[in-house]
C-alpha atoms as a PDB file:
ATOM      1  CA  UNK A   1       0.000   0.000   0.000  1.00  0.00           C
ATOM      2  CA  UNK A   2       3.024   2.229   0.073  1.00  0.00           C
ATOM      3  CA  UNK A   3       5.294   3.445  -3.185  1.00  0.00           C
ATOM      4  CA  UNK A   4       7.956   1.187  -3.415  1.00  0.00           C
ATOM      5  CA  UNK A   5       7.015  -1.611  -0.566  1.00  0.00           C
ATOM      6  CA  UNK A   6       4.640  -4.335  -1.951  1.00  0.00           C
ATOM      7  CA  UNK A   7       1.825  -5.500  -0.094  1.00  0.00           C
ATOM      8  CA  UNK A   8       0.357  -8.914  -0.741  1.00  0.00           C
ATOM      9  CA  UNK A   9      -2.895  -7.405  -2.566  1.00  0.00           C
ATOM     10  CA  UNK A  10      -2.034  -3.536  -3.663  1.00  0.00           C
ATOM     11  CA  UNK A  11       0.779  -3.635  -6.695  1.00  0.00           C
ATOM     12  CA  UNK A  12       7.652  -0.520 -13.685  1.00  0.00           C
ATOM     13  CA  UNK A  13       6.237   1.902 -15.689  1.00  0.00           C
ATOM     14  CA  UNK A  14       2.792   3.644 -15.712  1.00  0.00           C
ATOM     15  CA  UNK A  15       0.373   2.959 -18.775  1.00  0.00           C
ATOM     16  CA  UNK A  16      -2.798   5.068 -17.668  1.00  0.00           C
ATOM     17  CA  UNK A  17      -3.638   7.192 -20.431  1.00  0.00           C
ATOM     18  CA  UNK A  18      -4.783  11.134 -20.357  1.00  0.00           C
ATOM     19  CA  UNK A  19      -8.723  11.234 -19.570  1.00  0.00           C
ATOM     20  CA  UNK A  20     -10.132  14.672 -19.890  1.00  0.00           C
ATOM     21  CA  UNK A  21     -13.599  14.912 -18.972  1.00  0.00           C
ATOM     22  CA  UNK A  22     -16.259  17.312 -19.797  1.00  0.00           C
ATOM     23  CA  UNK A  23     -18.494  18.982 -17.253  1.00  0.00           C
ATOM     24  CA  UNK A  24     -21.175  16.913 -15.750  1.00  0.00           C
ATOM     25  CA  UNK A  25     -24.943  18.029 -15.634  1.00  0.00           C
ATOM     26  CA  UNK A  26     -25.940  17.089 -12.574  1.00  0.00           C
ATOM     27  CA  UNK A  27     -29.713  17.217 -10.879  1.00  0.00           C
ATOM     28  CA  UNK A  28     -30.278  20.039  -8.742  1.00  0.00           C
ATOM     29  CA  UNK A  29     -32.848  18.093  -7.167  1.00  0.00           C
ATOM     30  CA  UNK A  30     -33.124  18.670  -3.594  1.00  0.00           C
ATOM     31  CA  UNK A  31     -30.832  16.383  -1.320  1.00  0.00           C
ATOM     32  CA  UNK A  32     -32.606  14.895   1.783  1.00  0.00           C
ATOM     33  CA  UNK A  33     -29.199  14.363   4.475  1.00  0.00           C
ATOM     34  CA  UNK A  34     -29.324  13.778   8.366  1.00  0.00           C
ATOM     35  CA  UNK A  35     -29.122  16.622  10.231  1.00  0.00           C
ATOM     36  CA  UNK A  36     -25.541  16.343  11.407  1.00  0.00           C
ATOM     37  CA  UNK A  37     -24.346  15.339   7.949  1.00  0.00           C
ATOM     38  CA  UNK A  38     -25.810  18.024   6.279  1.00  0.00           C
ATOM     39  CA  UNK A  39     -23.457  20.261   8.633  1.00  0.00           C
ATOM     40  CA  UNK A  40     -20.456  18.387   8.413  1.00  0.00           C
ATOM     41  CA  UNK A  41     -18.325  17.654   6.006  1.00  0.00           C
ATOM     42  CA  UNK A  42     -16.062  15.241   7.627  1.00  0.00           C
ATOM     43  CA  UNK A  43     -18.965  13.027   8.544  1.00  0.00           C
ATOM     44  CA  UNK A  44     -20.474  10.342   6.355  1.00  0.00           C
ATOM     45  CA  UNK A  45     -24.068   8.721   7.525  1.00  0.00           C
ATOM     46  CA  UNK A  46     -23.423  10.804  10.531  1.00  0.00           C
ATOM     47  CA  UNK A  47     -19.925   9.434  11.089  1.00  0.00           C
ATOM     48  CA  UNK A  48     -16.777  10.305  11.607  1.00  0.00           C
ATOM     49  CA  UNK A  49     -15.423   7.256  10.558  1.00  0.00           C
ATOM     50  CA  UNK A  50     -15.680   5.471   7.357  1.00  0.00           C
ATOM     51  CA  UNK A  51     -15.163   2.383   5.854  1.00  0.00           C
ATOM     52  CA  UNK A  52     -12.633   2.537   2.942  1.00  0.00           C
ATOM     53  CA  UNK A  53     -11.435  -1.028   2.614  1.00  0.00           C
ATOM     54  CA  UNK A  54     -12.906  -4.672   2.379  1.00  0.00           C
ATOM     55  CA  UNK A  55     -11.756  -4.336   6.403  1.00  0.00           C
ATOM     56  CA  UNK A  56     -13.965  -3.258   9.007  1.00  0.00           C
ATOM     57  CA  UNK A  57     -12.814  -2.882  12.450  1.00  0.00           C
ATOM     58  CA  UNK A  58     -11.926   0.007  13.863  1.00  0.00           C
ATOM     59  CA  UNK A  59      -8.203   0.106  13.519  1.00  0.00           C
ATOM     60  CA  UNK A  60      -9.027   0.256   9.567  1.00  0.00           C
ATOM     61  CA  UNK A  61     -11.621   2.811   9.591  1.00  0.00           C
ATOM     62  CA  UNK A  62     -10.542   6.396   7.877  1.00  0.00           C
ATOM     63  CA  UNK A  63     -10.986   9.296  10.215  1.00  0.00           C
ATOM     64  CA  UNK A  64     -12.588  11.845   8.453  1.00  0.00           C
ATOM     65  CA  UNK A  65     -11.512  14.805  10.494  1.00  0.00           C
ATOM     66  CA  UNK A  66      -8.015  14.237   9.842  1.00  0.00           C
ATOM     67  CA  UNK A  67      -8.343  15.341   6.466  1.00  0.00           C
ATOM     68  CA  UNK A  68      -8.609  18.818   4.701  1.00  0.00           C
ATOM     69  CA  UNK A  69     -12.640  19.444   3.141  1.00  0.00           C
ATOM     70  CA  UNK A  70     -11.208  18.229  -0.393  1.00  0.00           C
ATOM     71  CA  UNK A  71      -9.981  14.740   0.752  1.00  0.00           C
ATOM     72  CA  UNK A  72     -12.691  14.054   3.366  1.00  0.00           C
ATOM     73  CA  UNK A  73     -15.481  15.082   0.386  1.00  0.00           C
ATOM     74  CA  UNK A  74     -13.399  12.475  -2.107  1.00  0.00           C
ATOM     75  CA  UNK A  75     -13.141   9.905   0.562  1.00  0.00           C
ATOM     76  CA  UNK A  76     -16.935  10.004   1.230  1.00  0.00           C
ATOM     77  CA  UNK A  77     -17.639  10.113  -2.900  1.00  0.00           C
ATOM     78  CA  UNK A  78     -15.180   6.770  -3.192  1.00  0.00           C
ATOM     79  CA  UNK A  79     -17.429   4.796  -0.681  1.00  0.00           C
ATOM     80  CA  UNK A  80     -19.344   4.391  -3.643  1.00  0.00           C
ATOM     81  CA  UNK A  81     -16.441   3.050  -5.835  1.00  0.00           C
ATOM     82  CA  UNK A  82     -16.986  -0.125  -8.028  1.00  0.00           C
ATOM     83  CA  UNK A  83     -15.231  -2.727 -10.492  1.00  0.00           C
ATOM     84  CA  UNK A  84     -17.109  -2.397 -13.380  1.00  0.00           C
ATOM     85  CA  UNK A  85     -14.999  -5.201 -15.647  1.00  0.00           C
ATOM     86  CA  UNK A  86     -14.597  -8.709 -14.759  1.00  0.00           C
ATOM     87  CA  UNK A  87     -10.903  -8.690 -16.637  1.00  0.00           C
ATOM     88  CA  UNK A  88      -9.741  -5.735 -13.513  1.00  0.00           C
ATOM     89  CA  UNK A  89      -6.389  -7.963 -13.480  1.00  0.00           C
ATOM     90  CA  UNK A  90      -5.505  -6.912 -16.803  1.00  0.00           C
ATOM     91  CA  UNK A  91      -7.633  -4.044 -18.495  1.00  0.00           C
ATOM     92  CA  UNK A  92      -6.648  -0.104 -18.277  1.00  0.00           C
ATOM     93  CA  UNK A  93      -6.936   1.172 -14.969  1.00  0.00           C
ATOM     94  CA  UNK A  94      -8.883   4.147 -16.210  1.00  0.00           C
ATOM     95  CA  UNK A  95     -11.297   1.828 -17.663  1.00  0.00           C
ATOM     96  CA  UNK A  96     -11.697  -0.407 -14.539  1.00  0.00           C
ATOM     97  CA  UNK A  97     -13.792   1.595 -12.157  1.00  0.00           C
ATOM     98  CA  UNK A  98     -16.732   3.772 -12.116  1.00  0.00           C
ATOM     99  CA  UNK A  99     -14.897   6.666 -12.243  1.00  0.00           C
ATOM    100  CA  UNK A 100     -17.617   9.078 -13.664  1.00  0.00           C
ATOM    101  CA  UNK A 101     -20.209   8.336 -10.674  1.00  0.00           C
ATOM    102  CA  UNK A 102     -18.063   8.783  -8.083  1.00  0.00           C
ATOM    103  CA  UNK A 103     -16.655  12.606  -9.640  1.00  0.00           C
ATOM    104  CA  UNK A 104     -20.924  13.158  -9.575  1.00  0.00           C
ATOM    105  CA  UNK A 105     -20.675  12.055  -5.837  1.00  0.00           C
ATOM    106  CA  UNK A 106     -18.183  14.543  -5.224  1.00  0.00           C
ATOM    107  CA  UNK A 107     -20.408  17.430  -7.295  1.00  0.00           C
ATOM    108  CA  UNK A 108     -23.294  16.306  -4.980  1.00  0.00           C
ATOM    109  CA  UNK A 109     -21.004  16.344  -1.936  1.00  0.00           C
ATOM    110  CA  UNK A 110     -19.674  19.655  -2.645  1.00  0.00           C
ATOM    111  CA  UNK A 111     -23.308  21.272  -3.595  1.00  0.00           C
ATOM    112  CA  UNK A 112     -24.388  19.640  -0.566  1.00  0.00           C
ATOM    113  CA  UNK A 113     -21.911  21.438   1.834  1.00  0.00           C
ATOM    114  CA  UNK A 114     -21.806  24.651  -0.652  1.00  0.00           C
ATOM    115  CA  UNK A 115     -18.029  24.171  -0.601  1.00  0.00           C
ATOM    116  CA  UNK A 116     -15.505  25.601  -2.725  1.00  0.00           C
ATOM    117  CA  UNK A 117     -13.723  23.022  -4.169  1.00  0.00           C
ATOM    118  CA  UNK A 118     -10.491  23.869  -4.873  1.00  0.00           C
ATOM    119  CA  UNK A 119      -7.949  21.957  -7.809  1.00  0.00           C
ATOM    120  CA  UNK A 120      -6.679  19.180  -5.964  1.00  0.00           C
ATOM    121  CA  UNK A 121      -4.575  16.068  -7.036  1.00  0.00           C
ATOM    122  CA  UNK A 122      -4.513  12.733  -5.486  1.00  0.00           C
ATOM    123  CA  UNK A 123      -1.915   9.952  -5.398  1.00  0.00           C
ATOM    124  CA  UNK A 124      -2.936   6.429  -6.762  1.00  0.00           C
ATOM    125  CA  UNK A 125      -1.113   3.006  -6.215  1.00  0.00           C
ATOM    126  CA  UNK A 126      -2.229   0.546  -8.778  1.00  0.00           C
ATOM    127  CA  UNK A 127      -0.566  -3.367  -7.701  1.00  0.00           C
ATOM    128  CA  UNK A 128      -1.113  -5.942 -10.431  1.00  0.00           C
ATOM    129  CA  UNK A 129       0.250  -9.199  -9.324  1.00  0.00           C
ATOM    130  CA  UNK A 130       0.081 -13.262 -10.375  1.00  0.00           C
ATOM    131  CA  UNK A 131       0.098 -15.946  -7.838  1.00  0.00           C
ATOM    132  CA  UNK A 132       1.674 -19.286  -8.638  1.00  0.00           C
ATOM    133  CA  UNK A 133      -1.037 -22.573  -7.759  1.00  0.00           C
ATOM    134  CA  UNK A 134       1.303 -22.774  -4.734  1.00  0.00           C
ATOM    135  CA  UNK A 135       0.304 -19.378  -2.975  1.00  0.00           C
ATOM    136  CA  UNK A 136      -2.213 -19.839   0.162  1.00  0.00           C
ATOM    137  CA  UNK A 137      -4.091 -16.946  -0.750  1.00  0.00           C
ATOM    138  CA  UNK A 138      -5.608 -16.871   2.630  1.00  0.00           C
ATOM    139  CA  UNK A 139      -1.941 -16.480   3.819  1.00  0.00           C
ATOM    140  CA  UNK A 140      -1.659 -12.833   1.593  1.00  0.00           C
ATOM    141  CA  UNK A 141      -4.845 -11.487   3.083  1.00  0.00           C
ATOM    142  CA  UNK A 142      -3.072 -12.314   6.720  1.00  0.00           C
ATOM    143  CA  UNK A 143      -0.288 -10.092   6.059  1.00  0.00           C
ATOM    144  CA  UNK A 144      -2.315  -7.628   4.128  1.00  0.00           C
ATOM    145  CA  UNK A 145      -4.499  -6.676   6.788  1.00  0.00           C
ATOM    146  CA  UNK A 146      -1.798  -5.892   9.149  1.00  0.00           C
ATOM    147  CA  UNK A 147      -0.109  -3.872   6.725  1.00  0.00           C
ATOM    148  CA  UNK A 148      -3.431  -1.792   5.879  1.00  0.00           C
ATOM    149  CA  UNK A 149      -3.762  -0.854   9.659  1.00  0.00           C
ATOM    150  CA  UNK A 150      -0.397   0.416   9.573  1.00  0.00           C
ATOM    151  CA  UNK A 151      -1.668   2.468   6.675  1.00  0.00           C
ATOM    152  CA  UNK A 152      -4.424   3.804   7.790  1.00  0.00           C
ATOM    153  CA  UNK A 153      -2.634   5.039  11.337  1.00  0.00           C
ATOM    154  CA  UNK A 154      -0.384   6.183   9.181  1.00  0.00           C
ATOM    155  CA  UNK A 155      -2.464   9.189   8.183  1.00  0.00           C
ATOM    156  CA  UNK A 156      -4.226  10.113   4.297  1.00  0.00           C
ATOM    157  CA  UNK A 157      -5.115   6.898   3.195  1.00  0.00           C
ATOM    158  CA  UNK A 158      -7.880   7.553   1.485  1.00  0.00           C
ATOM    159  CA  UNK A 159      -9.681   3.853  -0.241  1.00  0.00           C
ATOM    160  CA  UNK A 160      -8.545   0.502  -0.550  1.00  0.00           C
ATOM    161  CA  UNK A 161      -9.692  -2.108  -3.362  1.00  0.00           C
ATOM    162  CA  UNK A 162      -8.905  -5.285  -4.342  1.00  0.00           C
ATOM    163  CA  UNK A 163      -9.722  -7.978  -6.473  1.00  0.00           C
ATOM    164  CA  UNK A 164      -9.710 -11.742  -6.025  1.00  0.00           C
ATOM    165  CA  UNK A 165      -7.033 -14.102  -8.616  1.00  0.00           C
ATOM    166  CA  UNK A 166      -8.417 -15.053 -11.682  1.00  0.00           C
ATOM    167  CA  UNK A 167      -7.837 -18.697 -13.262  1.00  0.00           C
ATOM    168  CA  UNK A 168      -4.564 -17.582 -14.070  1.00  0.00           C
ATOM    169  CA  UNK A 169      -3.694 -16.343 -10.435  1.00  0.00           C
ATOM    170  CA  UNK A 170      -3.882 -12.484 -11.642  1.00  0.00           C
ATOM    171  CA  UNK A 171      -5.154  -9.532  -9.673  1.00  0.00           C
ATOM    172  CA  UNK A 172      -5.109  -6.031  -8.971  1.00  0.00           C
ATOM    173  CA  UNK A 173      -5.650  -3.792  -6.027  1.00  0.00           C
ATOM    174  CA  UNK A 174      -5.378  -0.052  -5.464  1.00  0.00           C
ATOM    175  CA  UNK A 175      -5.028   2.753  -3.105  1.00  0.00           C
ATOM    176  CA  UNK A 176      -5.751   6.666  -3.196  1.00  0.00           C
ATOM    177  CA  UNK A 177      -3.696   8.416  -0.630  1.00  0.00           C
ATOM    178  CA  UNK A 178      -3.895  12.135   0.111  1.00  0.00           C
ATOM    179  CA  UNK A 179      -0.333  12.621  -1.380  1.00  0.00           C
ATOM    180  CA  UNK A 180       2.983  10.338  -2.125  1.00  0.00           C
ATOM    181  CA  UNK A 181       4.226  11.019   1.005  1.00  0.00           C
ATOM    182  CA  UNK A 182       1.678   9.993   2.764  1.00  0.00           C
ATOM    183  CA  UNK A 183       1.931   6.906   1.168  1.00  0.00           C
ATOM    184  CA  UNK A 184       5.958   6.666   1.628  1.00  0.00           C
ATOM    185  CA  UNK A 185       4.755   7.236   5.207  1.00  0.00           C
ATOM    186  CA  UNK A 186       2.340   4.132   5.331  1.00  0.00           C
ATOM    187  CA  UNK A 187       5.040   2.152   4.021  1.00  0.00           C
ATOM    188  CA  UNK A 188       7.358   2.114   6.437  1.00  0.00           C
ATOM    189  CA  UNK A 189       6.004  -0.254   9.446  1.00  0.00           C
ATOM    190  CA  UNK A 190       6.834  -3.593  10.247  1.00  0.00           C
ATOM    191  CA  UNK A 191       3.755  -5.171   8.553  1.00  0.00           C
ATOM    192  CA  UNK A 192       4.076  -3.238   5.107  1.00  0.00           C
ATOM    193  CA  UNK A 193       8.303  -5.081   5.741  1.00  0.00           C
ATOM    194  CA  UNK A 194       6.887  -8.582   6.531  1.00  0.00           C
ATOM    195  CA  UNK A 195       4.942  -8.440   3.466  1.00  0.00           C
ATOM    196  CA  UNK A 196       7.380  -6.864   1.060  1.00  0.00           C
ATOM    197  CA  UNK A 197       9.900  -9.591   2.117  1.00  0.00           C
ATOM    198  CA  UNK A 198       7.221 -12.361   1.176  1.00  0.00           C
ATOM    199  CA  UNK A 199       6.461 -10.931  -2.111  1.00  0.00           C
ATOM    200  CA  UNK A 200       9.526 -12.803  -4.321  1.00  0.00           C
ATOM    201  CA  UNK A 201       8.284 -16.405  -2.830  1.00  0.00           C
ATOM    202  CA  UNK A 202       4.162 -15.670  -2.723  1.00  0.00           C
ATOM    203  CA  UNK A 203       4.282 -13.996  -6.201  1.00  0.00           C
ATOM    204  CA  UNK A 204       5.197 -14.908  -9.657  1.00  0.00           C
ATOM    205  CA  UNK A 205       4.934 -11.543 -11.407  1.00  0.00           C
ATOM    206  CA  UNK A 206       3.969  -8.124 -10.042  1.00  0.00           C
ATOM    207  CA  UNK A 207       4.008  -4.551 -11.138  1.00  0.00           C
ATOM    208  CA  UNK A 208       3.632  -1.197  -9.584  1.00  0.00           C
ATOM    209  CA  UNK A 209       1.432   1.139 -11.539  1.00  0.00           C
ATOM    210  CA  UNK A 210       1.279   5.079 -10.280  1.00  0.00           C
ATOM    211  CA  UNK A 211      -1.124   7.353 -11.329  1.00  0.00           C
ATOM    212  CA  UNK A 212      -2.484  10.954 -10.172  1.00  0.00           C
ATOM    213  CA  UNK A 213      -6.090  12.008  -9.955  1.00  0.00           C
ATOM    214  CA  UNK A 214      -6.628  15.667 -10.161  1.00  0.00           C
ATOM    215  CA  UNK A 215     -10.097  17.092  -9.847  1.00  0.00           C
ATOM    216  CA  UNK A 216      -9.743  21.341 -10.820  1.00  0.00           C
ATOM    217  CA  UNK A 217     -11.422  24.244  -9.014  1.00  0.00           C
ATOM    218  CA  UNK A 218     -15.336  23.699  -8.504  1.00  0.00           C
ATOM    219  CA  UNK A 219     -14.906  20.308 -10.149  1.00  0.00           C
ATOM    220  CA  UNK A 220     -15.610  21.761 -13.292  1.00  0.00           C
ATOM    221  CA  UNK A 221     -13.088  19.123 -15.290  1.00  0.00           C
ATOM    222  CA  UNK A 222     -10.514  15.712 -13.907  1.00  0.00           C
ATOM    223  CA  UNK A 223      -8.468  13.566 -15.139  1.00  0.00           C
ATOM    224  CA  UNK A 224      -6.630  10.341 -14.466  1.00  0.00           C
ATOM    225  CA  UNK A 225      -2.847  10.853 -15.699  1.00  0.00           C
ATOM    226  CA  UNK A 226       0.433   9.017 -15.017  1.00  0.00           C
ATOM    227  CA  UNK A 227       2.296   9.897 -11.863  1.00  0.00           C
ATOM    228  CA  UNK A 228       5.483  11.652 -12.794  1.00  0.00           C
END
């Protein structure tokens, strides 16, 4: 979940090509919230916390209030984030999610909260890995969920995904963080180790894709470009 430390499900050189997108008409129908998330815009259902990964105890639950109002509104919009190809393992990573809905979250978020969003950028971690018939894939998820609460304490970890092996043993997972070095940062404890020291005898092939999300002033445009 880190830059250069391998964990056993997030995973050379970039391939993501330039997205531009357009403006988005979005309904200005009226939004019916709770009366504390209607106020706050580091709560989500009326919580501070939120779920951001397959993982939900506490220790992996995002706080919302440490983040600024751009990355708490993005964290809240990618609680909606899906896979919408069965290939994930293998097709373009722009291509992979639902990348359009969740951007209309965030307009709804930020309409909701009359915010002024500001351009931001975001820092994405795409792992694409292949398991030999040999790897307890049981044994990954172990060492992954250690290393994701180290992550998340961490600070500006922002959504976890992953994918299950396909018939050939392929996969991808991914994280948005807040900024590279926040992900350097969640890198660097003795789980994210434990699990970079496995990779050369649990995988057969992996690759570390990095890309940058940046979503411009009163998310009026974003795109999905390599990190460089």
């Amino acid at each position: 979940m880190a830059v250069d430390q391998v964990s056993p499900h997030s995973s050379g050189p970039p391939h993501a090509s330039i997205q531009e997108k357009e403006p988005m008409k979005v309904s200005t129908q009226e939004i019916a919230t709770t009366p504390t998330d209607s106020v706050d815009v580091f709560a989500h259902g009326g919580e501070h916390f939120l779920v951001q990964s397959p993982y939900t105890e506490q220790e992996h639950l995002l706080d919302l209030r440490t983040l600024d109002a751009e990355n708490a509104l993005l964290a809240r919009a990618l609680a909606s984030m899906r896979c919408l190809r069965p290939d994930y393992a293998t097709s373009p990573y722009t291509e992979t999610f639902n990348w359009d809905e969740i951007i209309e979250d965030v307009v709804r978020l930020v309409r909701q909260h009359d915010h002024k969003w500001k351009e931001t950028s975001f820092f994405i971690v795409a792992f694409r890995s292949q398991i030999p018939p040999t790897t307890v894939y049981e044994d990954l998820g172990a060492l992954d969920k250690v290393a994701h609460a180290e992550a998340i304490a961490s600070g500006g970890f922002l959504k976890y995904w992953f994918g299950y092996p396909d018939k050939d043993g392929r996969n991808l997972a991914t994280c948005l963080w807040r900024s590279q070095e926040d992900a350097i940062k969640g890198g660097v404890g003795p789980g994210h180790r434990k699990a970079a020291a496995a990779t050369r005898s649990l995988y057969s092939h992996w690759k570390i894709d990095r890309h940058r999300l940046i979503i411009r002033d009163d998310v009026k445009s974003w795109e999905i470009i390599d990190w460089v």
